[in-house]
PDB file of N, CA and C in Angstrom:
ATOM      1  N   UNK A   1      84.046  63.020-112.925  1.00  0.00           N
ATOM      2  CA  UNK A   1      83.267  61.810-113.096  1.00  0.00           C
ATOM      3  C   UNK A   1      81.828  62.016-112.609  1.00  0.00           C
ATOM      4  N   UNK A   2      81.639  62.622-111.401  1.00  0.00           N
ATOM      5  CA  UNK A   2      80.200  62.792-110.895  1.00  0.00           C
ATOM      6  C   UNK A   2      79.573  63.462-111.773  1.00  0.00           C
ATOM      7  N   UNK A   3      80.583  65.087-112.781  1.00  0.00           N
ATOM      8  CA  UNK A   3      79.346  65.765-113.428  1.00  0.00           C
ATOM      9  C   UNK A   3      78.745  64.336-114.182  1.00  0.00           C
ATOM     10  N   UNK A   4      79.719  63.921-114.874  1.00  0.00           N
ATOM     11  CA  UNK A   4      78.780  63.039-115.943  1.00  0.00           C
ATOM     12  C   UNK A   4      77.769  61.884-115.620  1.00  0.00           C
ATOM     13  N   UNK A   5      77.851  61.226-114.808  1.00  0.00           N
ATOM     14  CA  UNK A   5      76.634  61.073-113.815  1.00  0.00           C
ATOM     15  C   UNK A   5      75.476  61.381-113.337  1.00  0.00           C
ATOM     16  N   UNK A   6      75.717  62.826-113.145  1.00  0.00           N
ATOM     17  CA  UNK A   6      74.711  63.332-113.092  1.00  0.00           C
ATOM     18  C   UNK A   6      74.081  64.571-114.056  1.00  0.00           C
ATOM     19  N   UNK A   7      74.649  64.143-115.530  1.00  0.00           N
ATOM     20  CA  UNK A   7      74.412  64.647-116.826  1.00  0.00           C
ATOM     21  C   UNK A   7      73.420  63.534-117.123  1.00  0.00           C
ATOM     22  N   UNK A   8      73.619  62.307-117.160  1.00  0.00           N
ATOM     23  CA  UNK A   8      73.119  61.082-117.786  1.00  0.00           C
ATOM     24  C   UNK A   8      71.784  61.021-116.311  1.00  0.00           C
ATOM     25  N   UNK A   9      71.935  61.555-115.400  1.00  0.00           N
ATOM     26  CA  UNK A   9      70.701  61.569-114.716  1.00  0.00           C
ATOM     27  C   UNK A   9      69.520  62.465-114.391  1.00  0.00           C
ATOM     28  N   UNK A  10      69.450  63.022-115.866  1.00  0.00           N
ATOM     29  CA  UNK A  10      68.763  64.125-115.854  1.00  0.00           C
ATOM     30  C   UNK A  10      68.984  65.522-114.503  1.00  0.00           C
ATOM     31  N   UNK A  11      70.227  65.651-114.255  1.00  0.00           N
ATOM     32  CA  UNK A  11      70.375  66.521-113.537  1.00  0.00           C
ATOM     33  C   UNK A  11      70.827  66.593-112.501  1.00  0.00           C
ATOM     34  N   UNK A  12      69.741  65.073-111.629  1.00  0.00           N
ATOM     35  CA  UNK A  12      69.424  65.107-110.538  1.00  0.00           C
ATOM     36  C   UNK A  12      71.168  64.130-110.006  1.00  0.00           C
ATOM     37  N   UNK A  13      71.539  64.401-108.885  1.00  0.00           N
ATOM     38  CA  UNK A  13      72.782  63.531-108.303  1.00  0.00           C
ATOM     39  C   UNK A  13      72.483  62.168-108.173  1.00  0.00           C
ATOM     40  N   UNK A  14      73.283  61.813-108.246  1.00  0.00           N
ATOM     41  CA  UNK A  14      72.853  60.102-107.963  1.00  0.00           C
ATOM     42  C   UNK A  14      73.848  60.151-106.552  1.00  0.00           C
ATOM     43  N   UNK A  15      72.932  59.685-105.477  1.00  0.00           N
ATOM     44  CA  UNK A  15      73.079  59.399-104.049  1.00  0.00           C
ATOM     45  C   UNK A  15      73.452  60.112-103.010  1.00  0.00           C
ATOM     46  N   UNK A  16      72.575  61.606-103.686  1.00  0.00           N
ATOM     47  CA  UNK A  16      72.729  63.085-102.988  1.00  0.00           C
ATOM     48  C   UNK A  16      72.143  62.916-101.690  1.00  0.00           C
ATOM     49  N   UNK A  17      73.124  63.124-100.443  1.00  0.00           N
ATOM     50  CA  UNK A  17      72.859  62.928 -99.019  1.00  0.00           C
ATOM     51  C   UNK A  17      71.156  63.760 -98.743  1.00  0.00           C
ATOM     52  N   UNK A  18      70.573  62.849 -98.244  1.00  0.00           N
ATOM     53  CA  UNK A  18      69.548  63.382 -97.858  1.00  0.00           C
ATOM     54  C   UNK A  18      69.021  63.560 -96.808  1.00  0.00           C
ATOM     55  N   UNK A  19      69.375  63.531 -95.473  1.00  0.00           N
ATOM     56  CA  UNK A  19      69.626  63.895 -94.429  1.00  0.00           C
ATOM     57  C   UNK A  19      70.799  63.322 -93.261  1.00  0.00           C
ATOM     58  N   UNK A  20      71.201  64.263 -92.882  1.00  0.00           N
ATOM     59  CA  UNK A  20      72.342  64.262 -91.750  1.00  0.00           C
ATOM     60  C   UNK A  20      71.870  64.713 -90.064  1.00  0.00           C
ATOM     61  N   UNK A  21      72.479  63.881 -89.791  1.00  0.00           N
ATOM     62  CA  UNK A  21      71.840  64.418 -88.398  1.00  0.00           C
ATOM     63  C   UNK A  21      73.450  63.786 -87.354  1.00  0.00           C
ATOM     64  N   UNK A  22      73.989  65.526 -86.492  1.00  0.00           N
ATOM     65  CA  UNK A  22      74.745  65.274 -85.848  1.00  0.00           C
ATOM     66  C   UNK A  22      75.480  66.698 -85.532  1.00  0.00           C
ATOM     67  N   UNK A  23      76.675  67.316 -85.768  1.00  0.00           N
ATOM     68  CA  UNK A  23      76.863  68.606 -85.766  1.00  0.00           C
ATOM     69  C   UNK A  23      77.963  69.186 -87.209  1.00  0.00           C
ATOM     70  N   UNK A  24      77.754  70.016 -87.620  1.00  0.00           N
ATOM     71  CA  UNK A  24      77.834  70.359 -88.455  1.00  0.00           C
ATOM     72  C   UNK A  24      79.117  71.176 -88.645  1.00  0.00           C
ATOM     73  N   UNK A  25      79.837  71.812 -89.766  1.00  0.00           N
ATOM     74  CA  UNK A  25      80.734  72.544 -89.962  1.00  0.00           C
ATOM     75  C   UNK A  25      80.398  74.196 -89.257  1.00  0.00           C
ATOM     76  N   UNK A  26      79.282  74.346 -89.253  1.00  0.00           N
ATOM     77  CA  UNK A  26      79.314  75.695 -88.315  1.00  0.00           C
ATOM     78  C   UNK A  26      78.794  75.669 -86.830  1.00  0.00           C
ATOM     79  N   UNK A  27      79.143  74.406 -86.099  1.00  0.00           N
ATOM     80  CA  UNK A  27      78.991  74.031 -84.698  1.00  0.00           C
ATOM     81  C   UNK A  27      77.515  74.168 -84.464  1.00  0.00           C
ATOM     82  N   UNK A  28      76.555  73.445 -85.129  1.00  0.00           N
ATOM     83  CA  UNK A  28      74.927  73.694 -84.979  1.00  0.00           C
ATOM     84  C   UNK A  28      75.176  72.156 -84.957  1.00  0.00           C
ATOM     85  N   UNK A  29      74.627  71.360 -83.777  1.00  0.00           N
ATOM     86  CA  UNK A  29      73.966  70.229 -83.643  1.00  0.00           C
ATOM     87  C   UNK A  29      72.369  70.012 -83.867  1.00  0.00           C
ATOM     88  N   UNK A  30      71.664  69.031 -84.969  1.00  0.00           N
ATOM     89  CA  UNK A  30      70.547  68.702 -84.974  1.00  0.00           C
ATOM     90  C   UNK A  30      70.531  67.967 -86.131  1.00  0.00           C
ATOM     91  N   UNK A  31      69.257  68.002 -86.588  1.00  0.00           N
ATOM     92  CA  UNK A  31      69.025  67.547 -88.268  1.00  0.00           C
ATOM     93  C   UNK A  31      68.421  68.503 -89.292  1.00  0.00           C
ATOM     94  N   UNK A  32      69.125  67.650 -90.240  1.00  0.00           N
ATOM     95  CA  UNK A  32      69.493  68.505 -91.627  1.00  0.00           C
ATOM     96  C   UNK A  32      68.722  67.600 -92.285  1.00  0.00           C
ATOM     97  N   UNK A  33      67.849  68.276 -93.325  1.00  0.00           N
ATOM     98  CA  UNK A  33      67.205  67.605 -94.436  1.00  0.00           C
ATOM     99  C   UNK A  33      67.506  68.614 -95.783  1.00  0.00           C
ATOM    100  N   UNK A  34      67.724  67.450 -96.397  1.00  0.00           N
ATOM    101  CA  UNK A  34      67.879  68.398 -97.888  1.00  0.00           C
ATOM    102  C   UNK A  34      66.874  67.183 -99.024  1.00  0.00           C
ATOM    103  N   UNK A  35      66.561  68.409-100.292  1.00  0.00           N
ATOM    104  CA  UNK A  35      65.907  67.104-100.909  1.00  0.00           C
ATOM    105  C   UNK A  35      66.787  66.685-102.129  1.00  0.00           C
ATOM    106  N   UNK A  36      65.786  66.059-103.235  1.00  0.00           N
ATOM    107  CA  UNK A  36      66.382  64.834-104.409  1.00  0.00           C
ATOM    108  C   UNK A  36      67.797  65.959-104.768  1.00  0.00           C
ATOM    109  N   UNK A  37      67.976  67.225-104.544  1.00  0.00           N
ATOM    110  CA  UNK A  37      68.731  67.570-105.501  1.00  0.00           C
ATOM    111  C   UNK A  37      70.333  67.664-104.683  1.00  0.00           C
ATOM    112  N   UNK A  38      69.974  67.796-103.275  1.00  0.00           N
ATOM    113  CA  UNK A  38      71.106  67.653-102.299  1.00  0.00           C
ATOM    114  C   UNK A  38      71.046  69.280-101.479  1.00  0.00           C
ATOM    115  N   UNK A  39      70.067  70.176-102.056  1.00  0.00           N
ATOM    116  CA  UNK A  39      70.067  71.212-101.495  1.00  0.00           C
ATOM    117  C   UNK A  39      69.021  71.153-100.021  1.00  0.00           C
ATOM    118  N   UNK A  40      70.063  72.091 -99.110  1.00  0.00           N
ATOM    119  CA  UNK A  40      69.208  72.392 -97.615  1.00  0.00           C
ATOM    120  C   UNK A  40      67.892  72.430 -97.740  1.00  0.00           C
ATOM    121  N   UNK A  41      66.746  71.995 -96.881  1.00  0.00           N
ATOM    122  CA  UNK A  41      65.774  72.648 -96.701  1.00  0.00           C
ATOM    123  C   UNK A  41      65.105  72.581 -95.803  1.00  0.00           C
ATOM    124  N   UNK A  42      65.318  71.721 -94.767  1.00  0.00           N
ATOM    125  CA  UNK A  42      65.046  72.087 -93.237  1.00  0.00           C
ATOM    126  C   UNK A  42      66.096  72.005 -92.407  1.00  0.00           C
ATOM    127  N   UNK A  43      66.210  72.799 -91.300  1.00  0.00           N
ATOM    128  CA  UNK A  43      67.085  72.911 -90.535  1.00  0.00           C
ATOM    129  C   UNK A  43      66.438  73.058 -88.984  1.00  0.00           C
ATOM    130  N   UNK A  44      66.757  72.004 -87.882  1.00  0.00           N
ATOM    131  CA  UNK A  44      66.021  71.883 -86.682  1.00  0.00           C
ATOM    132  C   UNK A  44      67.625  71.652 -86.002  1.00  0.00           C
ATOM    133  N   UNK A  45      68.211  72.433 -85.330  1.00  0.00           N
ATOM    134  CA  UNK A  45      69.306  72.531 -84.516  1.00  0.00           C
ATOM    135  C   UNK A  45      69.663  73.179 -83.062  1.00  0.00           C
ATOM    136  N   UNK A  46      70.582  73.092 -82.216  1.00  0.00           N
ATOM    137  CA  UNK A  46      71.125  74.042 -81.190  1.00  0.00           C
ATOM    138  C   UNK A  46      72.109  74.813 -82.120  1.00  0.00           C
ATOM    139  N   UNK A  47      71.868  76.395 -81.698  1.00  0.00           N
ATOM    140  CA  UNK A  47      73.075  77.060 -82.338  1.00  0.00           C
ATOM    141  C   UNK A  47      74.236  77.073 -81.136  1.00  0.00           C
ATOM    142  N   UNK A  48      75.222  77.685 -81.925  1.00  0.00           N
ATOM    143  CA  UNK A  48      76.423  78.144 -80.876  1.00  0.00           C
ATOM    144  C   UNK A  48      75.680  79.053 -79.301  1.00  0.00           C
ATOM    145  N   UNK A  49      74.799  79.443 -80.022  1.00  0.00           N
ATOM    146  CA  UNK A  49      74.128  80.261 -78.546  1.00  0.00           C
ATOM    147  C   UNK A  49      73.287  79.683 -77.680  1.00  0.00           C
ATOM    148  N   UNK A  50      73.376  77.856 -78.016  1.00  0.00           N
ATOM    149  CA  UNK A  50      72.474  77.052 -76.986  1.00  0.00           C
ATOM    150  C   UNK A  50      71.114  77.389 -76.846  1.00  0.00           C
ATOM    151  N   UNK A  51      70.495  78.224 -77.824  1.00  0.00           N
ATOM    152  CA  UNK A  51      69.097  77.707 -78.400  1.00  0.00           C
ATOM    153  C   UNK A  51      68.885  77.382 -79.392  1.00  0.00           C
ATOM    154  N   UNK A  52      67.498  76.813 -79.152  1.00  0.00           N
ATOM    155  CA  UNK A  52      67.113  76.138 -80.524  1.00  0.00           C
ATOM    156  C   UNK A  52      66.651  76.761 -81.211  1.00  0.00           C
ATOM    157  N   UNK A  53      67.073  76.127 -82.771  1.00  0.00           N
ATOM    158  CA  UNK A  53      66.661  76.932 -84.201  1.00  0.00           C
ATOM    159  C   UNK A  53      65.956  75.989 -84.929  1.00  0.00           C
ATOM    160  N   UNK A  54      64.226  76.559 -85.738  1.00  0.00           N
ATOM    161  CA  UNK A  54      63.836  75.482 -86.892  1.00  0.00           C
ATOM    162  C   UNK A  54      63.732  76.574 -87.527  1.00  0.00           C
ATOM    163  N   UNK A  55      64.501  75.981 -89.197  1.00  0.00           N
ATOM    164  CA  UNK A  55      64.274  77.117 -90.215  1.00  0.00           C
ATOM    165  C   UNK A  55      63.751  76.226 -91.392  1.00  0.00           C
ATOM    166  N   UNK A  56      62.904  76.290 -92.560  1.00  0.00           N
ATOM    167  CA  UNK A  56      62.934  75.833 -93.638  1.00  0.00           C
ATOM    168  C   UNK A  56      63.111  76.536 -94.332  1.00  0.00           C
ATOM    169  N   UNK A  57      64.170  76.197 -95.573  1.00  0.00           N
ATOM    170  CA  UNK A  57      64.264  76.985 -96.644  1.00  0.00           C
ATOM    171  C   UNK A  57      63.651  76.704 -97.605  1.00  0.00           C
ATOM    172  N   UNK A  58      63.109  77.809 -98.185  1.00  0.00           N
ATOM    173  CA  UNK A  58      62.579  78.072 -99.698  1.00  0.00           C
ATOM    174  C   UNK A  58      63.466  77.632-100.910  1.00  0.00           C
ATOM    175  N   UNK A  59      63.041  77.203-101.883  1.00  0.00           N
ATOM    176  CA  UNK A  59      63.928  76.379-102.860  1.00  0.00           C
ATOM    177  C   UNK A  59      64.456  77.848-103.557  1.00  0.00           C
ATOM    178  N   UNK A  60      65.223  77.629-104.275  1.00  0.00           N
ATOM    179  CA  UNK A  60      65.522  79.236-105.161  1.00  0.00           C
ATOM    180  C   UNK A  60      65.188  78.963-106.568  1.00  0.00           C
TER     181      UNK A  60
END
């Protein structure tokens, strides 16, 4: 059902999370931003090694 949704929306997801902030599936607490398409692209967290990480990713 979602592909077609987001066939009829030119692509883009309709109500693709756009940021989370809390801890994550690989035990990194912080915030997560992703953009319109739902993909990562900043990342400001504690890793498992109790420092802090800011990464932005490059779109592909």
């Amino acid at each position: 059902m979602m592909d077609i949704i987001t066939h009829m929306n030119d692509g883009i997801p309709v109500g693709a999370d756009r940021l989370f902030t809390g801890e994550n599936f690989n035990n990194q607490t912080g915030v997560f931003i992703r953009d319109e398409y739902g993909k990562g692209r900043i990342k400001l967290y504690i890793g498992t090694d109790s420092k802090p990480h800011f990464q932005i990713l490059e779109r592909l």
